[in-house]
PDB file of N, CA and C in Angstrom:
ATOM      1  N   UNK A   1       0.830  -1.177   0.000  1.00  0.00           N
ATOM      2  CA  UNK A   1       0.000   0.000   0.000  1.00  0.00           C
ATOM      3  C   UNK A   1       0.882   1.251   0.000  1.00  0.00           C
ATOM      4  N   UNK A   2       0.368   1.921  -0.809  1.00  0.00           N
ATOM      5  CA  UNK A   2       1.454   2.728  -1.019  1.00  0.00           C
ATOM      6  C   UNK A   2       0.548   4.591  -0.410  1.00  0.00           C
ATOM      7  N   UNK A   3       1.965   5.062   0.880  1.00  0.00           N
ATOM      8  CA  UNK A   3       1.092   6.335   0.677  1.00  0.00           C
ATOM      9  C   UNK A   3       1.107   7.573   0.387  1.00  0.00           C
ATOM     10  N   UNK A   4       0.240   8.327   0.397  1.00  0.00           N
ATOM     11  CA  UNK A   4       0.113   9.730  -0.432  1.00  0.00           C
ATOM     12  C   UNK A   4       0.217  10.831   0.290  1.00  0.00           C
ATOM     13  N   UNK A   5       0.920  11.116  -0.604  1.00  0.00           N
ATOM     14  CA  UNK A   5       1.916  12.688   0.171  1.00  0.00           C
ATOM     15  C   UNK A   5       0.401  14.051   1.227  1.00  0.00           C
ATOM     16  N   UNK A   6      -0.620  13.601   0.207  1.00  0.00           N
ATOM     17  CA  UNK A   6      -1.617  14.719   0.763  1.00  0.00           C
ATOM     18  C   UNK A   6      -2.667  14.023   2.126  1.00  0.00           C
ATOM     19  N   UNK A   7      -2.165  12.726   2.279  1.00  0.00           N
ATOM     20  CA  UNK A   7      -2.832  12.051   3.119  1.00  0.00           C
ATOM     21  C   UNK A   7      -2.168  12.236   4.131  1.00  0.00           C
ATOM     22  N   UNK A   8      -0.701  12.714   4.416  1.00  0.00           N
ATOM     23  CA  UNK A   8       0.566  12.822   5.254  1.00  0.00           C
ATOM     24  C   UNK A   8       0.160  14.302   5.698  1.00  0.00           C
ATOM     25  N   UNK A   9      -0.099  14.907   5.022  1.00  0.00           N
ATOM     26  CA  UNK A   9      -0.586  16.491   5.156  1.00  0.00           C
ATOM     27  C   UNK A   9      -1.289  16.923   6.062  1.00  0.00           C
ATOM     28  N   UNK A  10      -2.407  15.844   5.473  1.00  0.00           N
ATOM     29  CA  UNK A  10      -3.858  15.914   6.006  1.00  0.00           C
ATOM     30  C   UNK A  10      -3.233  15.974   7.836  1.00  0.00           C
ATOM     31  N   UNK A  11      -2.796  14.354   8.315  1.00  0.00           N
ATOM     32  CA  UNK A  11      -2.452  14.036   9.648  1.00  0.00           C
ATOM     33  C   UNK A  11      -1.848  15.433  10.052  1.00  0.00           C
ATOM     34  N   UNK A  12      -0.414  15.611   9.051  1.00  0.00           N
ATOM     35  CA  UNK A  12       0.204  16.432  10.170  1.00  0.00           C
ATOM     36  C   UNK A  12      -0.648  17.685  11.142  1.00  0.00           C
ATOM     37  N   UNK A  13      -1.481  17.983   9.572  1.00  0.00           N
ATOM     38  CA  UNK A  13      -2.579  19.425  10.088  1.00  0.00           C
ATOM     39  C   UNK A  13      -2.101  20.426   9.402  1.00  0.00           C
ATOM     40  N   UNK A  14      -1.613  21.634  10.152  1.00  0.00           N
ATOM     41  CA  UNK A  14      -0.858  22.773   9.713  1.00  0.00           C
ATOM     42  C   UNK A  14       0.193  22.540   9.272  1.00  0.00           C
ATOM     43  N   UNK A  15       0.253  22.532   7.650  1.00  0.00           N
ATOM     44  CA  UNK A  15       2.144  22.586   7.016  1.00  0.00           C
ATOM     45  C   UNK A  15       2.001  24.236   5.899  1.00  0.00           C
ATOM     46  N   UNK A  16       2.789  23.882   5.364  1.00  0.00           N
ATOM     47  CA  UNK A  16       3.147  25.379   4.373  1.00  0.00           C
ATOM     48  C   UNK A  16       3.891  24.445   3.108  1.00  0.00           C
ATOM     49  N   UNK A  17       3.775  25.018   2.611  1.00  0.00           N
ATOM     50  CA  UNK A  17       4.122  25.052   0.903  1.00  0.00           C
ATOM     51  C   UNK A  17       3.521  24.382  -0.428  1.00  0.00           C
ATOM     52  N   UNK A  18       4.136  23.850  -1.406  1.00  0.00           N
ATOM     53  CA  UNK A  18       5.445  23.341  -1.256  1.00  0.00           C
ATOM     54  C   UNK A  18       6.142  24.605  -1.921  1.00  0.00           C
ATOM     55  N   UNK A  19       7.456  24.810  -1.556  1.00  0.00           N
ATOM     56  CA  UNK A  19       8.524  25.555  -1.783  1.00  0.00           C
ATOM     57  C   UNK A  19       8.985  25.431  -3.241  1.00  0.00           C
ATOM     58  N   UNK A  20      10.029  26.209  -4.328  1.00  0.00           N
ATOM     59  CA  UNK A  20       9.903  26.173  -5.507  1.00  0.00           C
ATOM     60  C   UNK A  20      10.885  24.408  -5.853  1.00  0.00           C
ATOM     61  N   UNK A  21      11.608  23.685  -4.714  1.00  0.00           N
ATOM     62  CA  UNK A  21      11.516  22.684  -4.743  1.00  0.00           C
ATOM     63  C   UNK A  21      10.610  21.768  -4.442  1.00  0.00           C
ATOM     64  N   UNK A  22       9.489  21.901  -4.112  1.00  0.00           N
ATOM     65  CA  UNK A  22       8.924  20.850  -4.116  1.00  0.00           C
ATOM     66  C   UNK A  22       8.526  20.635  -2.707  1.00  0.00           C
ATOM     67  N   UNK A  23       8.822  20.696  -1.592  1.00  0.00           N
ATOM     68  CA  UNK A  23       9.111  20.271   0.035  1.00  0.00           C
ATOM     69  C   UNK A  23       8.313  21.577   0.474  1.00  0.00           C
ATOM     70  N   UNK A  24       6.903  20.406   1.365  1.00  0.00           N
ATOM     71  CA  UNK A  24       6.405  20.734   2.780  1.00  0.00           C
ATOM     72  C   UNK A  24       7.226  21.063   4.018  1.00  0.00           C
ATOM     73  N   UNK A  25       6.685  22.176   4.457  1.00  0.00           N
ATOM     74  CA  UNK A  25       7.285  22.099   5.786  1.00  0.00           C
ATOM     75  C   UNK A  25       6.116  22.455   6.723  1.00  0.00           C
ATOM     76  N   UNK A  26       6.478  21.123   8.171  1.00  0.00           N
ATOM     77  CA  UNK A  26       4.854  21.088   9.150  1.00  0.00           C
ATOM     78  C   UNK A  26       6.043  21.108  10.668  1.00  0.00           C
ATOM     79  N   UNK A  27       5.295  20.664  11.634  1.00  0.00           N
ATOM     80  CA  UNK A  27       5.950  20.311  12.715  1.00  0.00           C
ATOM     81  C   UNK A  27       5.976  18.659  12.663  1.00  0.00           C
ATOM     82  N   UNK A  28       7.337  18.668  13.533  1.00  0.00           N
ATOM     83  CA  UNK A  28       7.752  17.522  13.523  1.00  0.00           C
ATOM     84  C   UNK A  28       7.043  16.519  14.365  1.00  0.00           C
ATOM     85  N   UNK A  29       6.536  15.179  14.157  1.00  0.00           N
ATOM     86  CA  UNK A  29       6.057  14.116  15.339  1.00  0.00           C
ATOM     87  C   UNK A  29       6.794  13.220  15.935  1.00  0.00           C
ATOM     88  N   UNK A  30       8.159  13.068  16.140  1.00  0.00           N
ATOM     89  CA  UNK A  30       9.145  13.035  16.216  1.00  0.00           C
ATOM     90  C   UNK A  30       9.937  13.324  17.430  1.00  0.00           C
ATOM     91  N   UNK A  31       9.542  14.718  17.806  1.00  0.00           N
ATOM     92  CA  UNK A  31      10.176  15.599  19.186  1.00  0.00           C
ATOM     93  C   UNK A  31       9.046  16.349  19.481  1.00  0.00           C
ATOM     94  N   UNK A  32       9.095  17.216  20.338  1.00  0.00           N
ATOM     95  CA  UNK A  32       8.638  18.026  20.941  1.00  0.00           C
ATOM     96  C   UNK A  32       8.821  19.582  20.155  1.00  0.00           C
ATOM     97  N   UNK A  33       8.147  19.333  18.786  1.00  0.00           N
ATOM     98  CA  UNK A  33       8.615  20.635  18.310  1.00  0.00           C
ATOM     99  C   UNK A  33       7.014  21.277  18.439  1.00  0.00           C
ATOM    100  N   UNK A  34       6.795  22.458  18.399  1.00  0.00           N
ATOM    101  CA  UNK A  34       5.712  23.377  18.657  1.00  0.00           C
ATOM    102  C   UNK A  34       5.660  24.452  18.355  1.00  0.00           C
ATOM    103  N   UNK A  35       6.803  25.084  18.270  1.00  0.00           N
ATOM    104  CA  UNK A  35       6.624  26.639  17.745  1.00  0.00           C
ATOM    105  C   UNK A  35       7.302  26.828  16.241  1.00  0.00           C
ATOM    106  N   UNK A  36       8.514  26.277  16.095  1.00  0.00           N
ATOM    107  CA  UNK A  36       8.889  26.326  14.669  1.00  0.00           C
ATOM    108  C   UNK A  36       8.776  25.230  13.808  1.00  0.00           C
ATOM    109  N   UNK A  37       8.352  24.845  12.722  1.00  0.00           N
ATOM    110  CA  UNK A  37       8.198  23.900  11.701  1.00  0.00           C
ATOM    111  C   UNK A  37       9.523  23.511  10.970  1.00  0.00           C
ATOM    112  N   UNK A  38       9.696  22.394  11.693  1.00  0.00           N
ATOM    113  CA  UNK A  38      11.122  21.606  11.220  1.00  0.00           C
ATOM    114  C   UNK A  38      11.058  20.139  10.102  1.00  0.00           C
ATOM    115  N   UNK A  39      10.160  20.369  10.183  1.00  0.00           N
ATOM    116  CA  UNK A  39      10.105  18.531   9.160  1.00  0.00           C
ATOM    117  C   UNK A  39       9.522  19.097   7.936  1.00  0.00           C
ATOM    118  N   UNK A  40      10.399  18.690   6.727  1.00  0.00           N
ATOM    119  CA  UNK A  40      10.478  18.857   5.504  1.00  0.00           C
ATOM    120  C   UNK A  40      10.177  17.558   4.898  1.00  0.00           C
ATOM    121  N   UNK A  41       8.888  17.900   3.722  1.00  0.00           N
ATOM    122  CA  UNK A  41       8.636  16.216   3.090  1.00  0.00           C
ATOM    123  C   UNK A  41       8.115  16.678   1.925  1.00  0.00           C
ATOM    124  N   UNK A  42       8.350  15.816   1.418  1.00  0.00           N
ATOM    125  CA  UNK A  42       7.491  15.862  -0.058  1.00  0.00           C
ATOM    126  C   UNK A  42       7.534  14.457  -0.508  1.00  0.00           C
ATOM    127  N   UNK A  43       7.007  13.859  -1.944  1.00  0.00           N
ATOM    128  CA  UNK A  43       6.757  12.589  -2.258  1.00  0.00           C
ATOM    129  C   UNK A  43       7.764  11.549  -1.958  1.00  0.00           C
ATOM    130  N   UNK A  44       9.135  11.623  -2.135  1.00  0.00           N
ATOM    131  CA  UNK A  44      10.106  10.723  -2.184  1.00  0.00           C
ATOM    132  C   UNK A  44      10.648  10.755  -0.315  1.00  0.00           C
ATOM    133  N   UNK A  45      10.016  11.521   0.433  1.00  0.00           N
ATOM    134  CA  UNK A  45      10.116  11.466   2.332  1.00  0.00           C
ATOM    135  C   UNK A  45      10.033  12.188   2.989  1.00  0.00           C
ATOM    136  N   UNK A  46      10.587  12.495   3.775  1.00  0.00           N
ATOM    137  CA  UNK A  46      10.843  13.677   4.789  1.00  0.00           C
ATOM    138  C   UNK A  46      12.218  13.376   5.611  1.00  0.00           C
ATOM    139  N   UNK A  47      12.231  14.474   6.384  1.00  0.00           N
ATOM    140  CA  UNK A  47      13.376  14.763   7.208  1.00  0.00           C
ATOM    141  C   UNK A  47      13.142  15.766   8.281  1.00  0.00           C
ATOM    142  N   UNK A  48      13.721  15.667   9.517  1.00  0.00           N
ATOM    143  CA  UNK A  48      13.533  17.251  10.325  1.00  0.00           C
ATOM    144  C   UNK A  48      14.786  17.352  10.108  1.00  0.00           C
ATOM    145  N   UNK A  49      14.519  19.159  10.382  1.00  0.00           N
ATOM    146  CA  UNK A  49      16.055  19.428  10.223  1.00  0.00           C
ATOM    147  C   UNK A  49      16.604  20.260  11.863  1.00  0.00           C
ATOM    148  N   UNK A  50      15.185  19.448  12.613  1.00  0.00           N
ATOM    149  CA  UNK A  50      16.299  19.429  14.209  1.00  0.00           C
ATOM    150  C   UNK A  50      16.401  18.395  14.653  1.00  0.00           C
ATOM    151  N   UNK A  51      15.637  17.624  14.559  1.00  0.00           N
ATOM    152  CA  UNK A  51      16.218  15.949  15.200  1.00  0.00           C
ATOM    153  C   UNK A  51      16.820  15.345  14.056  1.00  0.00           C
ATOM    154  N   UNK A  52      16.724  15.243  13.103  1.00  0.00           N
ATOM    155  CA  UNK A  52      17.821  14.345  12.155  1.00  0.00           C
ATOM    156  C   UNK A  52      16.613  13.370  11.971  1.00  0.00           C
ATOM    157  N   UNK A  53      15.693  12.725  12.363  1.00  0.00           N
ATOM    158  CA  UNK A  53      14.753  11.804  11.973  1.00  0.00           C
ATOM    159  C   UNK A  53      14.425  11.637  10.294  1.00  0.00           C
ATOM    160  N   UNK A  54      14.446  10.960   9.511  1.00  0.00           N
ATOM    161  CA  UNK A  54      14.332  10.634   7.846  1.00  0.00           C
ATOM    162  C   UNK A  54      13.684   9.343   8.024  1.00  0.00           C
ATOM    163  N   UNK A  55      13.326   9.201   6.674  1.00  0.00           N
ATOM    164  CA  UNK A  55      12.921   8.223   6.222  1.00  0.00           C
ATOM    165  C   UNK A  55      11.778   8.297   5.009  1.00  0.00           C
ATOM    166  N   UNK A  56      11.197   7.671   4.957  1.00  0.00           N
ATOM    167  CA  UNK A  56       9.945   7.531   3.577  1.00  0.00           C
ATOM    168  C   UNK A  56       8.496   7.423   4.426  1.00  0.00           C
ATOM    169  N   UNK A  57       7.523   8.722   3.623  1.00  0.00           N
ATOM    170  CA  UNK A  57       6.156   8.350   4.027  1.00  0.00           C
ATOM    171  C   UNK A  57       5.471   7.470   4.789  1.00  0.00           C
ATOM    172  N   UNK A  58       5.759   6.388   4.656  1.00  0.00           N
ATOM    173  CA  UNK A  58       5.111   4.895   5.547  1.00  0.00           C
ATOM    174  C   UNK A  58       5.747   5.108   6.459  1.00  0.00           C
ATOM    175  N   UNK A  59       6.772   5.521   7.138  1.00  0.00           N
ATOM    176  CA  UNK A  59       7.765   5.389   8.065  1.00  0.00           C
ATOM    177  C   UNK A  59       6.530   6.656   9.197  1.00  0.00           C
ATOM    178  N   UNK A  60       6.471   8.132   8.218  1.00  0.00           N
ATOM    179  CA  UNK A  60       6.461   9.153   8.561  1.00  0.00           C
ATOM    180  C   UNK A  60       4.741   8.467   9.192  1.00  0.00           C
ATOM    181  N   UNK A  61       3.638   8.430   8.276  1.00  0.00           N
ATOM    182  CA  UNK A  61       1.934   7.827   8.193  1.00  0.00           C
ATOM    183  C   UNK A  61       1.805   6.955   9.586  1.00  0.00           C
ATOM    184  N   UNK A  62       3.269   5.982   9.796  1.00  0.00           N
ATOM    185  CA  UNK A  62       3.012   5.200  10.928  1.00  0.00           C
ATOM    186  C   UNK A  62       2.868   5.757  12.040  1.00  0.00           C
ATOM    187  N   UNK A  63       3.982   6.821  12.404  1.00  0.00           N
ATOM    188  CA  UNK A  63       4.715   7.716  13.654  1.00  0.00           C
ATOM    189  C   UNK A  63       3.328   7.978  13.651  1.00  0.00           C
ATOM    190  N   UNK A  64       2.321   9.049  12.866  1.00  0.00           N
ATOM    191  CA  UNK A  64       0.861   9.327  12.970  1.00  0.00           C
ATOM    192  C   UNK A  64       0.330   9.182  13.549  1.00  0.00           C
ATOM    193  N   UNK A  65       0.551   7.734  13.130  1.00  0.00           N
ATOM    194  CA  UNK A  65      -0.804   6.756  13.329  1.00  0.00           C
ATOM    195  C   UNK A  65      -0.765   6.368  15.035  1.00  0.00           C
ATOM    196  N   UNK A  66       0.686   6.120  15.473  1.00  0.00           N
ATOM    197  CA  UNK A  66       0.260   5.545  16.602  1.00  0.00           C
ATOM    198  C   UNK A  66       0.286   7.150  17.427  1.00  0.00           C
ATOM    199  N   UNK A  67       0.748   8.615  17.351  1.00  0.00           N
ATOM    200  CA  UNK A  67       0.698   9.395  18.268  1.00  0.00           C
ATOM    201  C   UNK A  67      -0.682   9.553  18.213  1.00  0.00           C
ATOM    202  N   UNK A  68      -1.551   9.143  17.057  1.00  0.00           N
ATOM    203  CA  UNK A  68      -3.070   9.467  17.146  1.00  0.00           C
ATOM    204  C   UNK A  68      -3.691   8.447  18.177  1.00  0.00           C
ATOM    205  N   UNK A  69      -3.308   7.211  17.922  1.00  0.00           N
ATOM    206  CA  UNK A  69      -3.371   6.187  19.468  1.00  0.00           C
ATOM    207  C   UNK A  69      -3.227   6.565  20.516  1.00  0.00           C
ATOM    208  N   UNK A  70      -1.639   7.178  20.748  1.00  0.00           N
ATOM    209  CA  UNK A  70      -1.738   7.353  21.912  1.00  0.00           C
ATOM    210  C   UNK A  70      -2.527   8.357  22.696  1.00  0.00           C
ATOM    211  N   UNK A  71      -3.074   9.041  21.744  1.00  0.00           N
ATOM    212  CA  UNK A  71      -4.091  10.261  22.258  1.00  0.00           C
ATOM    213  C   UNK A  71      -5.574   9.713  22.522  1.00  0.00           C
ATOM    214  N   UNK A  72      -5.933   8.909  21.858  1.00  0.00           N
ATOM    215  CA  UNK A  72      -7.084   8.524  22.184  1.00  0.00           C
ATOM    216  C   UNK A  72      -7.151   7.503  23.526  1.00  0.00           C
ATOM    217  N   UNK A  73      -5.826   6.867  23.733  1.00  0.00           N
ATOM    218  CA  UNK A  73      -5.723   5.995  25.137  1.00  0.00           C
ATOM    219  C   UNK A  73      -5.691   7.419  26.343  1.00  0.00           C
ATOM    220  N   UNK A  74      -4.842   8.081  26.156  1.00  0.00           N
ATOM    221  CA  UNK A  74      -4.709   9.206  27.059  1.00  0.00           C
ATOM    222  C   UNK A  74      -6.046  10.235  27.355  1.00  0.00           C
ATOM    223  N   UNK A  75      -7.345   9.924  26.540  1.00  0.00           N
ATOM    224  CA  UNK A  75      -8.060  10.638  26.685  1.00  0.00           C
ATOM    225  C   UNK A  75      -9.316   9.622  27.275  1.00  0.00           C
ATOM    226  N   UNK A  76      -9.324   8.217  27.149  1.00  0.00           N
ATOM    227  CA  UNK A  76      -9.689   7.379  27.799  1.00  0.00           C
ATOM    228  C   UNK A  76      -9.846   6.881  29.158  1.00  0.00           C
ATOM    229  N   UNK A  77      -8.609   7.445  29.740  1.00  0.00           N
ATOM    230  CA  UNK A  77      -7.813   7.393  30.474  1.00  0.00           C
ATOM    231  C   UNK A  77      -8.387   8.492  31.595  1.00  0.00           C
ATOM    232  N   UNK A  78      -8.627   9.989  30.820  1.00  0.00           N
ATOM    233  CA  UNK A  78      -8.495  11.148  31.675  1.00  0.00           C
ATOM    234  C   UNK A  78     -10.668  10.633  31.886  1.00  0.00           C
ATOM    235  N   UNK A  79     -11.144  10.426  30.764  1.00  0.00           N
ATOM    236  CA  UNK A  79     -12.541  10.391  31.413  1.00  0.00           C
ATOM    237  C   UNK A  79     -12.963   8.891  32.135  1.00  0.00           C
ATOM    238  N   UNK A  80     -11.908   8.084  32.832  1.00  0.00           N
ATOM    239  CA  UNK A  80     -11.986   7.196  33.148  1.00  0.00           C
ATOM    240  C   UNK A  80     -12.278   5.710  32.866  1.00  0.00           C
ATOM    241  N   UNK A  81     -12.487   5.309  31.408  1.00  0.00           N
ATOM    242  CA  UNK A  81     -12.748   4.421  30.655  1.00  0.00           C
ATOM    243  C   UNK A  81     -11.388   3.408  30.465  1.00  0.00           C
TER     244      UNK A  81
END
């Protein structure tokens, strides 16, 4: 399964561009980034350029997937379920 750069978008939320190369830039899921937008991606991956974290889309879609988990356990959690 292969995935799509605007589906990566979608998750992150707030990104910007793409730039006259080509490359998104959002916040990173990765670290604790929040105020400046460090992770650069476009079709062929991403990268931050404060933690050093890389890799390819599926890599990036997964990280997503489970911080979206862990939010829904943590909110489970707070209304007692």
């Amino acid at each position: 399964m292969s995935i799509a750069l605007d589906q990566v978008l979608r998750e992150l939320g707030k990104s910007a561009g793409p730039d006259h190369h080509g490359w998104y830039t959002a916040l990173c899921p990765f670290h604790d980034d929040k105020r400046r937008p460090n992770l650069r991606l476009r079709e062929g991956g991403f990268r931050c350029m404060t933690c050093g974290e890389k890799g390819n889309l599926k890599k990036l879609a997964a990280r997503l997937g489970t911080k979206r988990e862990e939010g829904k356990h943590m909110a489970l959690r707070i209304v007692g379920m």
